[in-house]
N, C-alpha and C. Protein backbone atom coordinates (compact mmCIF):
# COMPACT_ATOMS: atom_id res chain seq x y z
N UNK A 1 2.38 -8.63 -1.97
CA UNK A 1 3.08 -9.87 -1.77
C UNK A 1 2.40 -10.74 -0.71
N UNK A 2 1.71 -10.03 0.26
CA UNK A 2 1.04 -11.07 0.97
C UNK A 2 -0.37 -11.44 0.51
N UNK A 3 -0.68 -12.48 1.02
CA UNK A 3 -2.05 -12.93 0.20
C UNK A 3 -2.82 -13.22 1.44
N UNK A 4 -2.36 -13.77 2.54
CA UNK A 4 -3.19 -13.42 3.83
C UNK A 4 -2.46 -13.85 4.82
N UNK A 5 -2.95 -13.94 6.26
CA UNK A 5 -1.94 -14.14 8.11
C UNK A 5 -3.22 -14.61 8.36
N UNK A 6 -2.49 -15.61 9.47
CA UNK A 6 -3.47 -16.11 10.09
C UNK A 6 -2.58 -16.51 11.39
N UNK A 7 -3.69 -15.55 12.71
CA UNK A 7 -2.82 -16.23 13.84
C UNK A 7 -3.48 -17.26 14.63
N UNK A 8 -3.67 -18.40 15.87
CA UNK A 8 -4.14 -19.03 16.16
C UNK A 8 -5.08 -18.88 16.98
N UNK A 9 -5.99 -20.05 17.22
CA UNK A 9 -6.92 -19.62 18.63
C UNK A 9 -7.49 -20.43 19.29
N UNK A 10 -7.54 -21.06 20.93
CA UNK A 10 -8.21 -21.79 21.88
C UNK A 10 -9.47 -21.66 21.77
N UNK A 11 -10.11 -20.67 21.52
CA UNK A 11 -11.71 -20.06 21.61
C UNK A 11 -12.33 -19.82 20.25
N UNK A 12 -12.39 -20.13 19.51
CA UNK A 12 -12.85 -19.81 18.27
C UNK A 12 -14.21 -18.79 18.39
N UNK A 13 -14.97 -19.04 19.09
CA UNK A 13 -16.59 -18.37 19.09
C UNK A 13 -15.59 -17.00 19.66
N UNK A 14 -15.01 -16.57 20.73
CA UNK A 14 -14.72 -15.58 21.77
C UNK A 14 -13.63 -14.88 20.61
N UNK A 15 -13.03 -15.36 19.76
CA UNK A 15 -11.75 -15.16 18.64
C UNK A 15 -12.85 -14.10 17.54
N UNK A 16 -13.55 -14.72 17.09
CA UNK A 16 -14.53 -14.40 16.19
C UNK A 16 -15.29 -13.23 16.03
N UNK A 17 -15.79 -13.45 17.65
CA UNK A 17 -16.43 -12.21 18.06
C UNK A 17 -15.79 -10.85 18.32
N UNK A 18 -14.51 -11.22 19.05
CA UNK A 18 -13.14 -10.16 19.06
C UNK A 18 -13.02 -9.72 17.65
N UNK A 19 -12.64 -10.44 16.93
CA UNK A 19 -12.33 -10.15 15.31
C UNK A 19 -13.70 -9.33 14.85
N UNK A 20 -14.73 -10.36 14.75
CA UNK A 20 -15.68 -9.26 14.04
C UNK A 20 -15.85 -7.73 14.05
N UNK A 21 -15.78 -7.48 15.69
CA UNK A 21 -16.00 -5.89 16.23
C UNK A 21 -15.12 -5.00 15.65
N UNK A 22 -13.58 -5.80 15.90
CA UNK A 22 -12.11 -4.86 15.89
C UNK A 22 -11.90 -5.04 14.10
N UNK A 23 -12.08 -5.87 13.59
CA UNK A 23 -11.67 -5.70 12.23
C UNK A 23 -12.72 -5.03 11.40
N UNK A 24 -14.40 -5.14 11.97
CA UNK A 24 -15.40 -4.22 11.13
C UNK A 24 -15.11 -2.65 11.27
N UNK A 25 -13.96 -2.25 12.07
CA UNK A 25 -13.76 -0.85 11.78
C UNK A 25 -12.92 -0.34 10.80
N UNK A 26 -12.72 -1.32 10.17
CA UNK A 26 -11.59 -1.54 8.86
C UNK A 26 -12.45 -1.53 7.83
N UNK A 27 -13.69 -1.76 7.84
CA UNK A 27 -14.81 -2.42 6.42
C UNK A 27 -14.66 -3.59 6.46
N UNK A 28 -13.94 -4.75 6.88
CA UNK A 28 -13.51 -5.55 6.72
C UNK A 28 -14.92 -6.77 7.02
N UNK A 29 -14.87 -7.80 6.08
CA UNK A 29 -16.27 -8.59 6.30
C UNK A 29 -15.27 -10.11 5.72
N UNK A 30 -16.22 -10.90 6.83
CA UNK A 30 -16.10 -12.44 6.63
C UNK A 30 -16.01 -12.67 5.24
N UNK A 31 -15.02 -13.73 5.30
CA UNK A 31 -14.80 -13.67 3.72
C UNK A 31 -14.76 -15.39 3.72
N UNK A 32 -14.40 -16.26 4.76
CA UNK A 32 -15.07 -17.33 4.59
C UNK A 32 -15.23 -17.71 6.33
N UNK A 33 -16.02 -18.50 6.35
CA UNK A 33 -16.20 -19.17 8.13
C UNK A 33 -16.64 -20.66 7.93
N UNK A 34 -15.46 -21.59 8.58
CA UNK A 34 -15.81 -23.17 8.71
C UNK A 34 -15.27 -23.66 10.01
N UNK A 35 -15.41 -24.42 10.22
CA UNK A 35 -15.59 -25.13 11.94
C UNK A 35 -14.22 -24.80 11.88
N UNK A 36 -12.97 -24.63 11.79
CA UNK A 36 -11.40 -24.58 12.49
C UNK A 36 -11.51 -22.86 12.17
N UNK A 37 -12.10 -22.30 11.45
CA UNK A 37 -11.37 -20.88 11.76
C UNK A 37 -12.44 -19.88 10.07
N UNK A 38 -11.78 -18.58 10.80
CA UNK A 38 -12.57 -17.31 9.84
C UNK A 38 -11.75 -16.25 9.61
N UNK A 39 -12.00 -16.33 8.16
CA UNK A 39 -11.16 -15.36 7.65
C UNK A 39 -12.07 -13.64 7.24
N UNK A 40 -11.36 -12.87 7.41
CA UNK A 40 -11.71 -11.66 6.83
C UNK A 40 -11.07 -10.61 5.95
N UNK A 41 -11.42 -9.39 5.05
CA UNK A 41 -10.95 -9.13 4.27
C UNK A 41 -11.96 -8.20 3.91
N UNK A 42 -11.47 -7.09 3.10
CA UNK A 42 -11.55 -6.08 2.55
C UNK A 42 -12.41 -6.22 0.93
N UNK A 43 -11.52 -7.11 0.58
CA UNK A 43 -11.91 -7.37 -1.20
C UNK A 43 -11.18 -8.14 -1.77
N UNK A 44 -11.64 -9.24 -2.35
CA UNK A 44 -11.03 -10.63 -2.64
C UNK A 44 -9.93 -10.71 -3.12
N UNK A 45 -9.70 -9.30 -3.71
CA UNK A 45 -7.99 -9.27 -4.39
C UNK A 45 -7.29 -8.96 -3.57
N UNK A 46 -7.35 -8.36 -2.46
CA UNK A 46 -6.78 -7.76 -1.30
C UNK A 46 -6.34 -9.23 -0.06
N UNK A 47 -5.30 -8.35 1.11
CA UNK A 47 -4.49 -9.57 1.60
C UNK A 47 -5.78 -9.89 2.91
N UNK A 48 -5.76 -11.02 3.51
CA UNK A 48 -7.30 -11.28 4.24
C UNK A 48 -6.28 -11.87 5.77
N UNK A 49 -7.15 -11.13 6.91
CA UNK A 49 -6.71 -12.01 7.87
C UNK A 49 -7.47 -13.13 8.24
N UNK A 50 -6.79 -13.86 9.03
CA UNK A 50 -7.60 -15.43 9.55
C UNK A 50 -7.28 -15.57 11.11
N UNK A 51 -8.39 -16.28 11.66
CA UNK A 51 -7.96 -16.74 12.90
C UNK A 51 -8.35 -18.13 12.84
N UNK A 52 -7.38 -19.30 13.01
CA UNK A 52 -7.79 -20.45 13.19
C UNK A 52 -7.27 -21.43 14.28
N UNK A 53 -8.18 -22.43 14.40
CA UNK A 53 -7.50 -23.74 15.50
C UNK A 53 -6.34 -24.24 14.71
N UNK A 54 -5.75 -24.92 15.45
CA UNK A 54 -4.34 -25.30 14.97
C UNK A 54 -4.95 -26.85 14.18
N UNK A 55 -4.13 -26.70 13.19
CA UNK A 55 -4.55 -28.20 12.25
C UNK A 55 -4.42 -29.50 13.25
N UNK A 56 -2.73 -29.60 13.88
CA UNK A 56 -2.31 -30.20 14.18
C UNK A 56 -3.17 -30.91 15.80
N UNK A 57 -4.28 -30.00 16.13
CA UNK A 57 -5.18 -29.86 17.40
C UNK A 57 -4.34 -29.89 18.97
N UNK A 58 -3.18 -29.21 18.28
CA UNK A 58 -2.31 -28.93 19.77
C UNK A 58 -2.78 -27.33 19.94
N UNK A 59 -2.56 -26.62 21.33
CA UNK A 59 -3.26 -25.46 21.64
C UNK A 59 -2.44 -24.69 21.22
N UNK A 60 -3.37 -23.69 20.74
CA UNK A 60 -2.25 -22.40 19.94
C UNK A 60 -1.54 -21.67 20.69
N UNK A 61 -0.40 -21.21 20.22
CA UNK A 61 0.20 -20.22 20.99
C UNK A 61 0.88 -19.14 20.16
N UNK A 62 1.50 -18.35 20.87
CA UNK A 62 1.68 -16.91 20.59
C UNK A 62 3.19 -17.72 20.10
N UNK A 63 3.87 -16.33 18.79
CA UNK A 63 5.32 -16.70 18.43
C UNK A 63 6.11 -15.25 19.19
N UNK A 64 6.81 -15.53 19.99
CA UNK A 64 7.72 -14.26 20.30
C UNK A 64 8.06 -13.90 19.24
N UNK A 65 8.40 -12.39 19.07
CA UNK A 65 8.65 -11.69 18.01
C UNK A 65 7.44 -11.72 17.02
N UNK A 66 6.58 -12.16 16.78
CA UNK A 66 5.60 -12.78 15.65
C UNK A 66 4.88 -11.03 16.13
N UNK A 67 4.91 -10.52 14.90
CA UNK A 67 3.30 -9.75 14.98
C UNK A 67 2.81 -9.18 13.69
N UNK A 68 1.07 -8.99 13.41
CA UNK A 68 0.72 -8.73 12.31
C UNK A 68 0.40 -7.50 12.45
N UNK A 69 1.04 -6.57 11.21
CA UNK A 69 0.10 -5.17 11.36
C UNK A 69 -0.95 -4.87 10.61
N UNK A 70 -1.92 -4.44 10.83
CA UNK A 70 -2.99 -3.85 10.02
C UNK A 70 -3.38 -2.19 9.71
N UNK A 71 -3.15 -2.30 8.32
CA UNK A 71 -3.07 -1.03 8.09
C UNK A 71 -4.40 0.30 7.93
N UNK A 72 -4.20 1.09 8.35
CA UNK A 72 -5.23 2.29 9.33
C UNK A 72 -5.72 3.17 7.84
N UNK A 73 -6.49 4.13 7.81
CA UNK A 73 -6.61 4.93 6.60
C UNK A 73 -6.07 6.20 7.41
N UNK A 74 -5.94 6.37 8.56
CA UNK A 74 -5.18 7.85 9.00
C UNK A 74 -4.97 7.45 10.79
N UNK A 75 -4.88 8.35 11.44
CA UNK A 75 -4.13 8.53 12.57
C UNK A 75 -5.45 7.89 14.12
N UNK A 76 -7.12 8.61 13.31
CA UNK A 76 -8.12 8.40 14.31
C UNK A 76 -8.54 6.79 14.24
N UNK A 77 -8.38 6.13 12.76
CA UNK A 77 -8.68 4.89 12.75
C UNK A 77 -7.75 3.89 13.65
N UNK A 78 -6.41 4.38 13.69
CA UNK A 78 -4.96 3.80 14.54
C UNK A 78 -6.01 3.73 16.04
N UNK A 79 -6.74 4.85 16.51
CA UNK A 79 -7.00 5.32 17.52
C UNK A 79 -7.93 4.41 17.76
N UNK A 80 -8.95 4.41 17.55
CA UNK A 80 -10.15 3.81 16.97
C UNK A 80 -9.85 1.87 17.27
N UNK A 81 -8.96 1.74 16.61
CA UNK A 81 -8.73 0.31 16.99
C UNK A 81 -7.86 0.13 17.94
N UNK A 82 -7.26 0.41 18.64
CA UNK A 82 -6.41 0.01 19.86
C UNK A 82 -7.37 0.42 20.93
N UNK A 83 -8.25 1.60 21.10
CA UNK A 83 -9.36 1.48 21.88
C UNK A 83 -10.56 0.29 21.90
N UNK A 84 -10.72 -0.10 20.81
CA UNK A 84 -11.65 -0.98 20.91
C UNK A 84 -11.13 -2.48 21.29
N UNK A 85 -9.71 -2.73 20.40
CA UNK A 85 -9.20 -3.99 20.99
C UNK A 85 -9.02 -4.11 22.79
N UNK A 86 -8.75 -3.11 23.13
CA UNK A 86 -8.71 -2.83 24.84
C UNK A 86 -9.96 -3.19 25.37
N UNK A 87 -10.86 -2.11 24.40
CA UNK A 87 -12.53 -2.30 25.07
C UNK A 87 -12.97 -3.95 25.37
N UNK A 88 -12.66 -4.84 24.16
CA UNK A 88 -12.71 -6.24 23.92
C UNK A 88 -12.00 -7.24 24.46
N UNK A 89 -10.98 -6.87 25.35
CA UNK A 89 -10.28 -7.23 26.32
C UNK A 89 -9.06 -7.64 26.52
N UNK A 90 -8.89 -6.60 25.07
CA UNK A 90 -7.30 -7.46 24.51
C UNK A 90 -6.40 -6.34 25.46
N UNK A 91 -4.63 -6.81 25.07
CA UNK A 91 -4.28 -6.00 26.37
C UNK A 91 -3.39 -5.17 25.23
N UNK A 92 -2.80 -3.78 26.09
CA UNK A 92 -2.17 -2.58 25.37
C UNK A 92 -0.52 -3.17 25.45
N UNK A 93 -0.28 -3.08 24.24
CA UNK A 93 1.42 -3.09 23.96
C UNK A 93 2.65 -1.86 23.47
N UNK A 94 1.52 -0.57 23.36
CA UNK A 94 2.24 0.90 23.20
C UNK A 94 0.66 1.17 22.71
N UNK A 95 0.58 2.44 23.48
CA UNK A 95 -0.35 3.54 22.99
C UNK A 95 -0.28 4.19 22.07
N UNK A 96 -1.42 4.66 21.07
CA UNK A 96 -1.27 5.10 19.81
C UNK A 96 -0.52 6.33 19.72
N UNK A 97 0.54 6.51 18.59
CA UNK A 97 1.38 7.48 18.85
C UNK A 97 2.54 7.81 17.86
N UNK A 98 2.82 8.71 17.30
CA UNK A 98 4.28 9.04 16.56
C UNK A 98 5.74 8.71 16.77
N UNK A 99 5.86 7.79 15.81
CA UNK A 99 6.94 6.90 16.27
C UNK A 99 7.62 7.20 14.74
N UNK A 100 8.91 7.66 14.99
CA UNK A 100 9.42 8.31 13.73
C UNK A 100 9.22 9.40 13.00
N UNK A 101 9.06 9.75 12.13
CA UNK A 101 8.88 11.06 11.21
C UNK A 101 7.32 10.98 10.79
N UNK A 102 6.96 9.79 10.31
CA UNK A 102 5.51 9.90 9.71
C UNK A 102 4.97 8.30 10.18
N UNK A 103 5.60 7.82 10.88
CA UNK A 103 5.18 6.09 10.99
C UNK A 103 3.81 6.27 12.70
N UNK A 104 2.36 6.49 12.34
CA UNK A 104 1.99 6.39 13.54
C UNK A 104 1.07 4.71 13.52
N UNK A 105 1.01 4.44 14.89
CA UNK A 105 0.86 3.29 15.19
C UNK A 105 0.58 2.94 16.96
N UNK A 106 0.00 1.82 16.98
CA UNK A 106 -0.27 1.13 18.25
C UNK A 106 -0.46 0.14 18.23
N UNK A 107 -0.38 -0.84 19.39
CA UNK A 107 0.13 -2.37 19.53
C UNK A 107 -0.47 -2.93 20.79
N UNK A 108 -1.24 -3.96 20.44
CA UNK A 108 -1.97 -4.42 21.25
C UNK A 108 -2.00 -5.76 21.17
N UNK A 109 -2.70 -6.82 22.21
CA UNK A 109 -2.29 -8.32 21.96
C UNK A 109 -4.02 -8.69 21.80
N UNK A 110 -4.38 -9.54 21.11
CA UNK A 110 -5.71 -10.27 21.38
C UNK A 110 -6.55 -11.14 22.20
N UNK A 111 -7.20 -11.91 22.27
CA UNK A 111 -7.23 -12.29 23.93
C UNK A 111 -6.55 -13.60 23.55
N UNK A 112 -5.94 -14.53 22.68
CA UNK A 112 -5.41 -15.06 22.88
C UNK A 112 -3.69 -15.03 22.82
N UNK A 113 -3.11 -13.51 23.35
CA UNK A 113 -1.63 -13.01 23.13
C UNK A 113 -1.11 -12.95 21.85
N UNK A 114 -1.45 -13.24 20.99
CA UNK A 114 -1.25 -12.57 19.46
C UNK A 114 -1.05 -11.09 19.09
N UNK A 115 0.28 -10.43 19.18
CA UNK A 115 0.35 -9.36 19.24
C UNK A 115 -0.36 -8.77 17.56
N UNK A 116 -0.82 -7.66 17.77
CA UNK A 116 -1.13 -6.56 16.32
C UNK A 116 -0.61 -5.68 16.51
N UNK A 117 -0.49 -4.71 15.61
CA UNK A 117 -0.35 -3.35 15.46
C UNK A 117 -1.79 -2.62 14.25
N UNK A 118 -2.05 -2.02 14.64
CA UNK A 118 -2.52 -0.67 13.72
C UNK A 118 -2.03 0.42 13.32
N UNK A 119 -1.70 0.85 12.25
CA UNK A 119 -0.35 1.85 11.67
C UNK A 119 -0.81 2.50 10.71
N UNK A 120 -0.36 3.37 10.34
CA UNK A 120 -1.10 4.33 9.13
C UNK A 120 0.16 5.48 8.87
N UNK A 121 0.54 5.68 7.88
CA UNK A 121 1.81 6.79 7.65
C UNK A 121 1.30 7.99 7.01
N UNK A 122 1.66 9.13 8.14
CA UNK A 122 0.85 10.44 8.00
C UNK A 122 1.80 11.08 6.37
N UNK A 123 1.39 11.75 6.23
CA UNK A 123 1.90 13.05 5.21
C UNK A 123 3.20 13.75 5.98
N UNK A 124 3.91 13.69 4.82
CA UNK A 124 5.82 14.10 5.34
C UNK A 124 5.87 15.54 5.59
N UNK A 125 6.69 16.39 6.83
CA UNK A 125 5.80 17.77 7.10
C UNK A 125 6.69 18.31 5.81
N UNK A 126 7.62 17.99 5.62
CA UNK A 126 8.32 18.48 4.54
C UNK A 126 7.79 18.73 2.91
């Protein structure tokens, strides 16, 4: 049902570069790039994220409550990206971790406060 998210950004070059690192651990590759913003994605049928300047050229900002998750292939990739978004200077919003029965996940903001998550749902022990 989704077809793609896109959250905003003051820095586009510093946005980009954040994105490239943290989303190439996904496979994930530019799927288009023009002067307001860049999208990425997996495979053209698949849902693509974006980071762009605001149309309207007022400065972007964060939505309370607003967050996008991106989904993990298992528990080390969850790991894997909340370390690196940290490494990149984004800040920690819960450490990666078992939250529920099989829901693992971690939450982090980007450098322009755009919260994410990375999540991946293990195998039921049952």
């Amino acid at each position: 049902m989704i077809g793609y998210t896109c959250v905003g950004t003051n820095d586009l070059t510093r946005a980009t570069t954040f994105y490239d690192a943290l989303l190439g651990l996904l496979g994930a590759k530019r799927f288009f790039d023009m002067d307001r913003g860049v999208g990425w994605g997996t495979a053209q049928d698949q849902p693509m994220f974006s980071v762009m300047k605001p149309f309207d050229g007022q400065p972007a900002s964060v939505g309370n409550g607003t967050m996008i998750a991106l989904l993990a292939k298992d528990a080390g990739q969850v790991d894997a990206m909340h370390a690196k978004a940290l490494a990149l200077g984004g800040a920690n919003e819960g450490a990666p971790g078992l939250r529920g029965d099989n829901f693992y996940g971690a939450y982090f903001r980007d450098l322009d406060g755009n919260k994410l998550a990375a999540f991946c749902m293990l195998p039921s022990a049952t």
